[in-house]
PDB file of N, CA and C in Angstrom:
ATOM      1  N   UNK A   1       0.843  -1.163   0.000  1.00  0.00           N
ATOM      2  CA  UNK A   1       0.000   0.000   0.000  1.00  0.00           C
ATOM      3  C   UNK A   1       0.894   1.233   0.000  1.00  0.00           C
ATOM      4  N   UNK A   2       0.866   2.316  -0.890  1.00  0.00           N
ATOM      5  CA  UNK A   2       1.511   3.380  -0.913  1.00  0.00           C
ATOM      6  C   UNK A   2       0.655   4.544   0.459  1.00  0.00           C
ATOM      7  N   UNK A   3       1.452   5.432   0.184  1.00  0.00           N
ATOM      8  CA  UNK A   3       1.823   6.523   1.325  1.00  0.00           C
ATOM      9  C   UNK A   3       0.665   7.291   0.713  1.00  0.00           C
ATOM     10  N   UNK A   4       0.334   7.617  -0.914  1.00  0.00           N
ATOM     11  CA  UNK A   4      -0.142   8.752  -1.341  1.00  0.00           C
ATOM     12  C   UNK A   4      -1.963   8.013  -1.333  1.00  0.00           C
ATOM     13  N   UNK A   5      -1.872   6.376  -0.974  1.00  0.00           N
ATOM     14  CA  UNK A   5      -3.588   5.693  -0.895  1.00  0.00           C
ATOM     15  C   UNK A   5      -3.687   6.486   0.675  1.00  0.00           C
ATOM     16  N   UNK A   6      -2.727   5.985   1.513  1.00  0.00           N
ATOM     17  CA  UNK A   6      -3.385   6.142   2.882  1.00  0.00           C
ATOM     18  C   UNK A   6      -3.453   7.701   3.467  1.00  0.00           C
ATOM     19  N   UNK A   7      -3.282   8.931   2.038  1.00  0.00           N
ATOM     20  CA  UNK A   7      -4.346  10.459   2.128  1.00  0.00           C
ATOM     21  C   UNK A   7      -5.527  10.419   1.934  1.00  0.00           C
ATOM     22  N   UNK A   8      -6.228   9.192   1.377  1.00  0.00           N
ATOM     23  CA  UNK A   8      -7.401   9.522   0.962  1.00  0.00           C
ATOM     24  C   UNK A   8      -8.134   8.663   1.929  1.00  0.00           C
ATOM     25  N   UNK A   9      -8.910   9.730   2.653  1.00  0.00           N
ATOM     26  CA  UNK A   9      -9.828   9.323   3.320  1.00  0.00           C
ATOM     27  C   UNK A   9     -11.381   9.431   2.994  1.00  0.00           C
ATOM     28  N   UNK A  10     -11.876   8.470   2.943  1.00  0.00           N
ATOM     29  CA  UNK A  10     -13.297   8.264   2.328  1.00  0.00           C
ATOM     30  C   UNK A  10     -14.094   8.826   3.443  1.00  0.00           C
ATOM     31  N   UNK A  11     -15.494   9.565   2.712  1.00  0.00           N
ATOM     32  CA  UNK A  11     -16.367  10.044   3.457  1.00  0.00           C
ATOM     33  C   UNK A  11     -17.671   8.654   3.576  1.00  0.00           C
ATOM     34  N   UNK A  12     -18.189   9.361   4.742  1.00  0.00           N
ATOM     35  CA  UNK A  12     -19.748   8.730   5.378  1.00  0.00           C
ATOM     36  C   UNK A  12     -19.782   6.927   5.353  1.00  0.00           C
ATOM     37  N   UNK A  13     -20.064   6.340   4.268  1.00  0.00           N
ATOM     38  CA  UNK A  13     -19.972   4.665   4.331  1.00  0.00           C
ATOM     39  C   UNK A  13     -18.982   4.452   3.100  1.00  0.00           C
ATOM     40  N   UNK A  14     -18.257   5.248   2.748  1.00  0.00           N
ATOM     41  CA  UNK A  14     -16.967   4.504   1.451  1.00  0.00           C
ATOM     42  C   UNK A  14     -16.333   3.714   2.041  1.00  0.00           C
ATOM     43  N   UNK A  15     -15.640   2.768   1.023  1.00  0.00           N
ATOM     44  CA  UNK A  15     -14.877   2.272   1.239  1.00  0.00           C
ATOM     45  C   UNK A  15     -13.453   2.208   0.081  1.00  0.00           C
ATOM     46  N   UNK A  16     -12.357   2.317   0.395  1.00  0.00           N
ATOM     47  CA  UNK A  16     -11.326   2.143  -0.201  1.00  0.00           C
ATOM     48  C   UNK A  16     -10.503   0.827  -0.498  1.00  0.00           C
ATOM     49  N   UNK A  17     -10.999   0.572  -1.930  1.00  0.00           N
ATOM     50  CA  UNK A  17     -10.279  -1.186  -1.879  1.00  0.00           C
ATOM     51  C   UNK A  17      -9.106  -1.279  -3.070  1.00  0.00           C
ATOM     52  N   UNK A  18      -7.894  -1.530  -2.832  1.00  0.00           N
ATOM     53  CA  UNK A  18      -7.422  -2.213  -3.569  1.00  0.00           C
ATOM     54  C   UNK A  18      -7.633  -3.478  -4.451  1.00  0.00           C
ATOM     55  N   UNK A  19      -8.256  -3.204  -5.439  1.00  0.00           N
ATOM     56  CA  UNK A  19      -8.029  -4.858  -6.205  1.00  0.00           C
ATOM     57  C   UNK A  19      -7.113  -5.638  -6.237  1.00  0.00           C
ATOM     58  N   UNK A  20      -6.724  -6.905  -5.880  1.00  0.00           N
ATOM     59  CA  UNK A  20      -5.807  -8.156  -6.006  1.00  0.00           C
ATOM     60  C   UNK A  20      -5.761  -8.206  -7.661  1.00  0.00           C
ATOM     61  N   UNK A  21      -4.599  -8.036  -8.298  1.00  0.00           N
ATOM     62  CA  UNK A  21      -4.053  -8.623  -9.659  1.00  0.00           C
ATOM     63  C   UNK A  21      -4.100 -10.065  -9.222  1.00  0.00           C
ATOM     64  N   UNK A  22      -4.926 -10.700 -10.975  1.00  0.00           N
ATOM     65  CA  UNK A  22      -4.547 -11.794 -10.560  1.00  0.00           C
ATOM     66  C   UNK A  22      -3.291 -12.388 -11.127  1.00  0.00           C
ATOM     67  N   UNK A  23      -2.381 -13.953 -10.995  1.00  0.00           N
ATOM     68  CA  UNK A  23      -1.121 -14.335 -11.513  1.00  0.00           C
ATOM     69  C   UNK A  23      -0.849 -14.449 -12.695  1.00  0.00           C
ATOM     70  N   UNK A  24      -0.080 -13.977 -13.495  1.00  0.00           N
ATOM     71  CA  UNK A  24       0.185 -13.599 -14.673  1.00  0.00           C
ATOM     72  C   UNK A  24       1.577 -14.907 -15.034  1.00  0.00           C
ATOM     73  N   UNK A  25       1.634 -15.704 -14.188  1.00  0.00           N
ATOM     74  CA  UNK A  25       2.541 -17.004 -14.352  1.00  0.00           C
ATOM     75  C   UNK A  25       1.605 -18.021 -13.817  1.00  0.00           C
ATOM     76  N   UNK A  26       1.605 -19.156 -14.610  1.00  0.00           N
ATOM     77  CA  UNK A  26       1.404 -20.754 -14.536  1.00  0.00           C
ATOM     78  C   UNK A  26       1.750 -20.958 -13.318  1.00  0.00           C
ATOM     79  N   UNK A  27       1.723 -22.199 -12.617  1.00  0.00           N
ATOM     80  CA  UNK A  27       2.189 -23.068 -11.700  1.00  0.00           C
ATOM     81  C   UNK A  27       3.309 -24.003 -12.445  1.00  0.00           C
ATOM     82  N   UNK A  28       3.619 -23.875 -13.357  1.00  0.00           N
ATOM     83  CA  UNK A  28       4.380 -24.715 -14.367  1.00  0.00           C
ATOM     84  C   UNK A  28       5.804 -23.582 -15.454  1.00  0.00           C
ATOM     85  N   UNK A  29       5.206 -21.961 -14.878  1.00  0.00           N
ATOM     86  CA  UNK A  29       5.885 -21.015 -14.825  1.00  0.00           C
ATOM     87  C   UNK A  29       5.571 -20.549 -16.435  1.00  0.00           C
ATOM     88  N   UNK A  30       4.876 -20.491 -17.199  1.00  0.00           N
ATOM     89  CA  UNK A  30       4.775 -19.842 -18.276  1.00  0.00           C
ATOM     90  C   UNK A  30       4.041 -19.046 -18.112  1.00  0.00           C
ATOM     91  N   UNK A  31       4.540 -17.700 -18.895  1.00  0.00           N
ATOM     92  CA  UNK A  31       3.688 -16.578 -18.718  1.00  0.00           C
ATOM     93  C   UNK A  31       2.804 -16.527 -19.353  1.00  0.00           C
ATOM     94  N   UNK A  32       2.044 -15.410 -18.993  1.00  0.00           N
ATOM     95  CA  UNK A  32       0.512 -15.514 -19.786  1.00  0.00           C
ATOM     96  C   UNK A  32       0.560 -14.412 -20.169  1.00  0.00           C
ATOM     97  N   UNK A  33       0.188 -13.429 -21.538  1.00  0.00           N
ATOM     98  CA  UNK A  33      -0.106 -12.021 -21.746  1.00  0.00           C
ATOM     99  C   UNK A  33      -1.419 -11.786 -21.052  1.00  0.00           C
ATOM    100  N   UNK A  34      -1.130 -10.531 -21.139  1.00  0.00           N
ATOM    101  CA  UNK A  34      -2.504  -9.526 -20.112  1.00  0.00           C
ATOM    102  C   UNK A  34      -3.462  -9.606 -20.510  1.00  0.00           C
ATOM    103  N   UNK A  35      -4.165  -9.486 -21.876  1.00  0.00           N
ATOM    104  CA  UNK A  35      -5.444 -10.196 -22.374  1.00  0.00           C
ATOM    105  C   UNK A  35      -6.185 -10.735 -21.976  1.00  0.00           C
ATOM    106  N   UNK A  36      -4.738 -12.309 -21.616  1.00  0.00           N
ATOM    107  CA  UNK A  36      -5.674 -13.924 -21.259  1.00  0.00           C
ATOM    108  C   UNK A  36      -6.002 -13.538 -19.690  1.00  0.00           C
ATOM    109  N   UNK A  37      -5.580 -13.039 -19.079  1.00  0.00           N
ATOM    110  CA  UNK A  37      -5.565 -12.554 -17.508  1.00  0.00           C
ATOM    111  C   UNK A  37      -6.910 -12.142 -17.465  1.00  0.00           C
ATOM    112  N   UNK A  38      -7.954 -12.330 -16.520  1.00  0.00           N
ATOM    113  CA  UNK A  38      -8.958 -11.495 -16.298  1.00  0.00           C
ATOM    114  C   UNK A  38      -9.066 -10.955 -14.881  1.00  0.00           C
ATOM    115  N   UNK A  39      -9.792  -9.738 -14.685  1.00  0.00           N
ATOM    116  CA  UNK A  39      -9.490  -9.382 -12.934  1.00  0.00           C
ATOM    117  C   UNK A  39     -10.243 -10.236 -12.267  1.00  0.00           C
ATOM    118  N   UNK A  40      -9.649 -10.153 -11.099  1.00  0.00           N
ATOM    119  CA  UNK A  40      -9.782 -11.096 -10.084  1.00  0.00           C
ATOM    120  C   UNK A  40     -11.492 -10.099  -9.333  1.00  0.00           C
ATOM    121  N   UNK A  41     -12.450 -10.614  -9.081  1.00  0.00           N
ATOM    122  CA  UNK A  41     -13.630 -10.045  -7.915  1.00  0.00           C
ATOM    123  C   UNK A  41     -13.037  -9.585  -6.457  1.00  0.00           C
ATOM    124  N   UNK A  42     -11.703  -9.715  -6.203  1.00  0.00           N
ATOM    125  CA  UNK A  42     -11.267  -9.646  -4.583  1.00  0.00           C
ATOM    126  C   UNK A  42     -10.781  -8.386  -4.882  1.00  0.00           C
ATOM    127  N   UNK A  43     -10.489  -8.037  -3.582  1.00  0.00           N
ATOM    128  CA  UNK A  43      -9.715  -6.644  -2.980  1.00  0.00           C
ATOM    129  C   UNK A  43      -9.484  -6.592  -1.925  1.00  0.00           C
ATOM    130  N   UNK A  44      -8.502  -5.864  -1.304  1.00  0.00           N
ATOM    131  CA  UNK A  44      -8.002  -5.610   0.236  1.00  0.00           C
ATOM    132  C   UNK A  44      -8.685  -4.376   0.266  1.00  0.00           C
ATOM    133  N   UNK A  45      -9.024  -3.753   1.545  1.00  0.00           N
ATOM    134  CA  UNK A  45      -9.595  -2.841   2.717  1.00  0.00           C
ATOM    135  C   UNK A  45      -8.232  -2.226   2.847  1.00  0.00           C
ATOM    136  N   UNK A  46      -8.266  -0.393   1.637  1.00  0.00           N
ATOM    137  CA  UNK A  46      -7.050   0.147   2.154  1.00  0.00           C
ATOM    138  C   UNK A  46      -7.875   0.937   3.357  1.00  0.00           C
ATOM    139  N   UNK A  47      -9.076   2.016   3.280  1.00  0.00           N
ATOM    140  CA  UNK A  47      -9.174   2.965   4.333  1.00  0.00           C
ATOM    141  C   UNK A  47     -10.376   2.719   4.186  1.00  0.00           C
ATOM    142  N   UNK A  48     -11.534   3.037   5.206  1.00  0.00           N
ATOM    143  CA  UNK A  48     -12.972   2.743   6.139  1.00  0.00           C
ATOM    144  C   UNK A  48     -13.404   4.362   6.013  1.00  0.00           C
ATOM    145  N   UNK A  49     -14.879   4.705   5.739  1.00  0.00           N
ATOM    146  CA  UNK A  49     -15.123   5.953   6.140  1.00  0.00           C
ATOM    147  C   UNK A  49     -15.490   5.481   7.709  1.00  0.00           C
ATOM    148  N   UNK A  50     -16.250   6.728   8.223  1.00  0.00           N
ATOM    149  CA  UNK A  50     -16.493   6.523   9.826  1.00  0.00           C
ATOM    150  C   UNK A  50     -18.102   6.102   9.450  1.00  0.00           C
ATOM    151  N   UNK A  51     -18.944   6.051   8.640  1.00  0.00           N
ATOM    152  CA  UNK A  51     -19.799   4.904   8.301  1.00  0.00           C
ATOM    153  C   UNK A  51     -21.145   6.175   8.292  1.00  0.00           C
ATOM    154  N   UNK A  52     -22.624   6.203   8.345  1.00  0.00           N
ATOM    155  CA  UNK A  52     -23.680   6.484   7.793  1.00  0.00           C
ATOM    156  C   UNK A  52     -23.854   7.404   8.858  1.00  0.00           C
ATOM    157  N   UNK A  53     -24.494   8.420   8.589  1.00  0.00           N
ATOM    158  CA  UNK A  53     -25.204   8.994   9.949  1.00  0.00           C
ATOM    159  C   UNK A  53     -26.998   9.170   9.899  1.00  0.00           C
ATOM    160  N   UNK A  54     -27.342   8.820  11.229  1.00  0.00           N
ATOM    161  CA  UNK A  54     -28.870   8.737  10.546  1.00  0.00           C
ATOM    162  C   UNK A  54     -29.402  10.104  11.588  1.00  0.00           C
ATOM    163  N   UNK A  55     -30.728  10.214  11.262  1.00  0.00           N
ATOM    164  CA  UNK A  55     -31.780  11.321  11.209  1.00  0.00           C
ATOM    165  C   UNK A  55     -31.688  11.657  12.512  1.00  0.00           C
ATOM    166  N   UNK A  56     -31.840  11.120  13.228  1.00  0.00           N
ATOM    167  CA  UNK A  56     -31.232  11.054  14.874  1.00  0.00           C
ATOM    168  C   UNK A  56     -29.598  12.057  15.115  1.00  0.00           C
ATOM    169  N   UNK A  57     -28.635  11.707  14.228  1.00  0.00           N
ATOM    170  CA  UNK A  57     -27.533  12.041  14.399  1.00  0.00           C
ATOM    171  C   UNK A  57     -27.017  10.938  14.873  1.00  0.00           C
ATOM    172  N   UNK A  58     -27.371  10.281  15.293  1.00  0.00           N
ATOM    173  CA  UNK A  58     -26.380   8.638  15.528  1.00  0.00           C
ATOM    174  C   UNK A  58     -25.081   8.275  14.517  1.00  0.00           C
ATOM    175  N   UNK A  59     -24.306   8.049  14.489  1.00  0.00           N
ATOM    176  CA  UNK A  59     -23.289   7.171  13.574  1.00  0.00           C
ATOM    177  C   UNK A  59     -23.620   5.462  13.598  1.00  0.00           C
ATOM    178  N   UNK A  60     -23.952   5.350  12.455  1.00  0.00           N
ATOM    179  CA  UNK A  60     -23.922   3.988  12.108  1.00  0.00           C
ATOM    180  C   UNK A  60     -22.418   3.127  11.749  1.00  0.00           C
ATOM    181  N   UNK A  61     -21.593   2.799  12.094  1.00  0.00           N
ATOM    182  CA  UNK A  61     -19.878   2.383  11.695  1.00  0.00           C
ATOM    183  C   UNK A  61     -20.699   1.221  10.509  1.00  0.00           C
ATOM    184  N   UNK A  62     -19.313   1.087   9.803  1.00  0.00           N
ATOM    185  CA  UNK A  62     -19.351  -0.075   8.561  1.00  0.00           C
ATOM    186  C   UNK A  62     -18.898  -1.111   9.199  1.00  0.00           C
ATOM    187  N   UNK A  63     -19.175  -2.308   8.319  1.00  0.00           N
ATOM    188  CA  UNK A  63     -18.732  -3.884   9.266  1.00  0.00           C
ATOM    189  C   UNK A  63     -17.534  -4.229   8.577  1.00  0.00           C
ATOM    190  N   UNK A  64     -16.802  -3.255   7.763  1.00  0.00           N
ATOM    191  CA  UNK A  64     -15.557  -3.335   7.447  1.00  0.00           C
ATOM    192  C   UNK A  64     -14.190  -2.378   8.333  1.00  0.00           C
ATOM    193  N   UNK A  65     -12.930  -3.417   8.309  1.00  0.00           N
ATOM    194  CA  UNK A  65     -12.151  -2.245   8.937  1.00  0.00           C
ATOM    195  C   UNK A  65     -10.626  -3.137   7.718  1.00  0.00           C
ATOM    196  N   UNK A  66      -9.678  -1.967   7.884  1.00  0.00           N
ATOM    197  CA  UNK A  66      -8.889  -1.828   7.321  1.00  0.00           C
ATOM    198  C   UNK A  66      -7.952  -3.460   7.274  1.00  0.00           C
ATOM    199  N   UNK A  67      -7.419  -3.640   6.059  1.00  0.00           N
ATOM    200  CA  UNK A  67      -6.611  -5.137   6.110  1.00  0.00           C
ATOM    201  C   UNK A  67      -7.686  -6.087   5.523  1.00  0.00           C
ATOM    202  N   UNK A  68      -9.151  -6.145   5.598  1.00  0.00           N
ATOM    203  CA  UNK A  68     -10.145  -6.855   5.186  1.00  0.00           C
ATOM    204  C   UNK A  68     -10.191  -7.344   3.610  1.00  0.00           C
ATOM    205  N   UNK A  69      -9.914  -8.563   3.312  1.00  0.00           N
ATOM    206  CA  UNK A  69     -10.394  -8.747   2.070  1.00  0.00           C
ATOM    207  C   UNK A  69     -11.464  -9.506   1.755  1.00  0.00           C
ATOM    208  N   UNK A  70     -11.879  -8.491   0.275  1.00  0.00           N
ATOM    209  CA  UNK A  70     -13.325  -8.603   0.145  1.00  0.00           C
ATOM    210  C   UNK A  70     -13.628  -9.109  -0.977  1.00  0.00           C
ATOM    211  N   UNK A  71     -15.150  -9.317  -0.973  1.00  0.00           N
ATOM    212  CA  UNK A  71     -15.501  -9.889  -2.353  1.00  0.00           C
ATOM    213  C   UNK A  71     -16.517  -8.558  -3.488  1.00  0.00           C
ATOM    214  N   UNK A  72     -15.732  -8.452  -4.541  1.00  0.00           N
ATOM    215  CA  UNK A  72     -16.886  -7.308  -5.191  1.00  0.00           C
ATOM    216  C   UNK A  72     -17.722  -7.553  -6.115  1.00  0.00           C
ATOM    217  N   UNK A  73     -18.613  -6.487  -6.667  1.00  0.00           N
ATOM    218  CA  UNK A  73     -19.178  -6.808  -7.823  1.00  0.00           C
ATOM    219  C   UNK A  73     -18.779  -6.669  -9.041  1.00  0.00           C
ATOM    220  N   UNK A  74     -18.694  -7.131 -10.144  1.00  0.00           N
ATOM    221  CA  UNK A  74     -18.286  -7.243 -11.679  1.00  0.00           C
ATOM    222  C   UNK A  74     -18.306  -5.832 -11.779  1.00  0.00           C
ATOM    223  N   UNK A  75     -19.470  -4.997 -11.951  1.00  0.00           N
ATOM    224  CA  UNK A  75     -19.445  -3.584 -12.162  1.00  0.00           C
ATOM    225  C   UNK A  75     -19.783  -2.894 -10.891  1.00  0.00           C
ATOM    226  N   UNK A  76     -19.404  -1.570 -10.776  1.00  0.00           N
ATOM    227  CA  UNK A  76     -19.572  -0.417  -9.921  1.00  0.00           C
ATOM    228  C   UNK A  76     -18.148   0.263  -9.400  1.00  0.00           C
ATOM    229  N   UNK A  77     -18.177   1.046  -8.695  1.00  0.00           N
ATOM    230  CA  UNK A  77     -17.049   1.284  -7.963  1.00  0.00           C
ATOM    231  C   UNK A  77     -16.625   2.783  -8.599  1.00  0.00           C
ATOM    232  N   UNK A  78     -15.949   3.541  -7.990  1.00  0.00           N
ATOM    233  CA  UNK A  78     -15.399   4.850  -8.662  1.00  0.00           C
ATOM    234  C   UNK A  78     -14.285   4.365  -8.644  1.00  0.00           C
ATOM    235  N   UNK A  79     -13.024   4.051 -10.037  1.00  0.00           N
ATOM    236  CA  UNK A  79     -11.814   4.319 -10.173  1.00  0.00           C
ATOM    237  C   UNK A  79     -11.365   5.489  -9.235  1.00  0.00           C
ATOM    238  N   UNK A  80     -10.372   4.941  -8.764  1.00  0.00           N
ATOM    239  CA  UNK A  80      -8.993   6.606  -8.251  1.00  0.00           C
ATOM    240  C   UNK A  80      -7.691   5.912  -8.735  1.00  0.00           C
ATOM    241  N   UNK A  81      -7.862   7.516 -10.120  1.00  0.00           N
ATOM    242  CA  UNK A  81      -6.588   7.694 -10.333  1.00  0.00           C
ATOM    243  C   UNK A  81      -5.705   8.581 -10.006  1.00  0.00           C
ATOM    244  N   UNK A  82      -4.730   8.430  -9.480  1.00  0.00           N
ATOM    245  CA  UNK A  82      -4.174   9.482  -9.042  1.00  0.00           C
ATOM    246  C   UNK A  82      -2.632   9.664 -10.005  1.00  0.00           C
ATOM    247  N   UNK A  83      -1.902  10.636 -10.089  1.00  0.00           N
ATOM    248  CA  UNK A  83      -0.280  10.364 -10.529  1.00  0.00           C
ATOM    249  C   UNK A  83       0.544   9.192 -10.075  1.00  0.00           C
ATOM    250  N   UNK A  84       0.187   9.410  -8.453  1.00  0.00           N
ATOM    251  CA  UNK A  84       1.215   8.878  -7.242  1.00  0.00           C
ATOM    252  C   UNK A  84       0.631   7.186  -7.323  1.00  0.00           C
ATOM    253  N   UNK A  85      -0.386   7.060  -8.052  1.00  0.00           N
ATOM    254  CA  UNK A  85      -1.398   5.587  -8.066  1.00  0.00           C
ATOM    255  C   UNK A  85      -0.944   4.647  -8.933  1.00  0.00           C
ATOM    256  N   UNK A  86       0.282   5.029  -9.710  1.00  0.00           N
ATOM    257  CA  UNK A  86      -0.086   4.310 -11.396  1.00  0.00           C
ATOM    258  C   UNK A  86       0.006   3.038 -11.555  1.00  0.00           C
ATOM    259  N   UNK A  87       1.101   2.363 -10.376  1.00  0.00           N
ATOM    260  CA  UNK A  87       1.024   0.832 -10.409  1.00  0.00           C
ATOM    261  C   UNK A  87      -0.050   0.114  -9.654  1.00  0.00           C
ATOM    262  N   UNK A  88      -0.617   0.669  -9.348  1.00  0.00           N
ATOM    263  CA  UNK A  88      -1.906  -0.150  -8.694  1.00  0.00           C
ATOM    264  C   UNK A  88      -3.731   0.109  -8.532  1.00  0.00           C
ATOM    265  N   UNK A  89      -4.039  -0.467  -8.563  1.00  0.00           N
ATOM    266  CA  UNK A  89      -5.505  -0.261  -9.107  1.00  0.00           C
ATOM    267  C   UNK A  89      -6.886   0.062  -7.964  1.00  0.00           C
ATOM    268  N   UNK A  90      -6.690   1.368  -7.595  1.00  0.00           N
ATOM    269  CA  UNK A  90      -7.920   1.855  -6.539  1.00  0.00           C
ATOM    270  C   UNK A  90      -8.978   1.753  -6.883  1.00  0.00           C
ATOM    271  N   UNK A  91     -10.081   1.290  -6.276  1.00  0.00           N
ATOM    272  CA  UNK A  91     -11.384   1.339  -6.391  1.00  0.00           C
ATOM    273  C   UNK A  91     -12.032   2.214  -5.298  1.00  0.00           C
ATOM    274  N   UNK A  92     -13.130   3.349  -5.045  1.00  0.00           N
ATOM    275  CA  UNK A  92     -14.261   3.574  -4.032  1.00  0.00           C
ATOM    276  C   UNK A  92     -15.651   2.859  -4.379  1.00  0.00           C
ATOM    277  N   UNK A  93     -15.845   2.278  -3.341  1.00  0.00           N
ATOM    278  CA  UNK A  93     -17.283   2.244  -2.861  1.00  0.00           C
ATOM    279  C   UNK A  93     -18.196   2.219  -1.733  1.00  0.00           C
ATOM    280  N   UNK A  94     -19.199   1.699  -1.889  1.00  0.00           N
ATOM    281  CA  UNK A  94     -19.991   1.946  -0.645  1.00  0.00           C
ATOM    282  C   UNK A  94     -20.006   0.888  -0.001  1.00  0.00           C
ATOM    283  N   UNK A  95     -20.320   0.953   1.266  1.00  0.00           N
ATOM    284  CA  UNK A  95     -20.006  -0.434   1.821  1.00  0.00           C
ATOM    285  C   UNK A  95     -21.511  -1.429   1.528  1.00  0.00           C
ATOM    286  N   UNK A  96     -22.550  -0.542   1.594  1.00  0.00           N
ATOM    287  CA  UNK A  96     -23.610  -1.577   1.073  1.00  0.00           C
ATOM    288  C   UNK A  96     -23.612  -2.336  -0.627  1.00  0.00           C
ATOM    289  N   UNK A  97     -22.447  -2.054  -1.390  1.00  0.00           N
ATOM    290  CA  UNK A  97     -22.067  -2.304  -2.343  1.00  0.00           C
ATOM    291  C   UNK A  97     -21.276  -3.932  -2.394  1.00  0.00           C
ATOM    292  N   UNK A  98     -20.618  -3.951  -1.323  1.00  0.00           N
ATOM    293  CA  UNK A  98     -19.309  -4.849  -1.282  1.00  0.00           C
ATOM    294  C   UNK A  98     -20.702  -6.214  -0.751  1.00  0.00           C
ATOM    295  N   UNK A  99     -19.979  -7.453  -1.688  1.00  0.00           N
ATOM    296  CA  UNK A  99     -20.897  -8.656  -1.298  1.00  0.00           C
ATOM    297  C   UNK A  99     -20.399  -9.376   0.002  1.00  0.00           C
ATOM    298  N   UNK A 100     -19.031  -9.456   0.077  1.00  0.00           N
ATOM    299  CA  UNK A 100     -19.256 -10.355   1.033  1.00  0.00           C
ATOM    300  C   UNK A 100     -16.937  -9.858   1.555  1.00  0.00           C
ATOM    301  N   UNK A 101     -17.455 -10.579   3.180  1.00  0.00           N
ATOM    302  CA  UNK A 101     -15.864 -10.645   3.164  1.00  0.00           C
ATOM    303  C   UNK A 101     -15.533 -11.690   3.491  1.00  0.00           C
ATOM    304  N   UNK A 102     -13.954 -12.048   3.410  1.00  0.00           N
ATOM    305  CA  UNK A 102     -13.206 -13.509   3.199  1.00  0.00           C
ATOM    306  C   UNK A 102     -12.837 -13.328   4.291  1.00  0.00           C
ATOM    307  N   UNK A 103     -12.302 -14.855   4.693  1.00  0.00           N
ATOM    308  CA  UNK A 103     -11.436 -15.151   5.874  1.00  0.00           C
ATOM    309  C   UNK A 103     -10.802 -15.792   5.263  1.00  0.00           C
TER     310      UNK A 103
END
């Protein structure tokens, strides 16, 4: 995780996920071009907003916290691109977005 992900702090229920690349070598060690590669549905939990606030003023927290990897959906998510980003692939979303998390 770079220095210039852990500035961005997500508001209300975001969440900040790194996508997992998936292996671009065999188990038998031949490479594969990027094409045949397709992305992987997972991601790591870079940063947590502080989660929903309701009508009350209550804070609702998210059932995610940082280090968490998750499972996503095929489509959604806001790209972040940043300069400081270029080797790695940020996603935002919401946490009622994200399907499920791994152990």
């Amino acid at each position: 995780m770079s220095a210039a992900a852990k500035r961005i702090i997500p508001l209300l229920d975001r969440v900040l996920i790194e996508r997992i690349k998936a292996e671009t070598k065999t188990a038998t060690g031949i490479l594969l071009p990027e094409k045949a590669v397709e992305k992987l549905n997972e991601g790591v939990v870079v940063a947590v907003g502080p989660g929903n606030i309701t009508k009350e003023g209550k804070n609702i927290p998210t059932g995610l916290s940082e280090g968490d990897r998750v499972l996503l959906p095929s489509y959604g998510g806001s790209p972040i691109k940043l300069e400081s980003l270029k080797d790695k692939e940020y996603l935002l979303y919401r946490a009622e977005e994200i399907l499920a998390k791994l152990q």
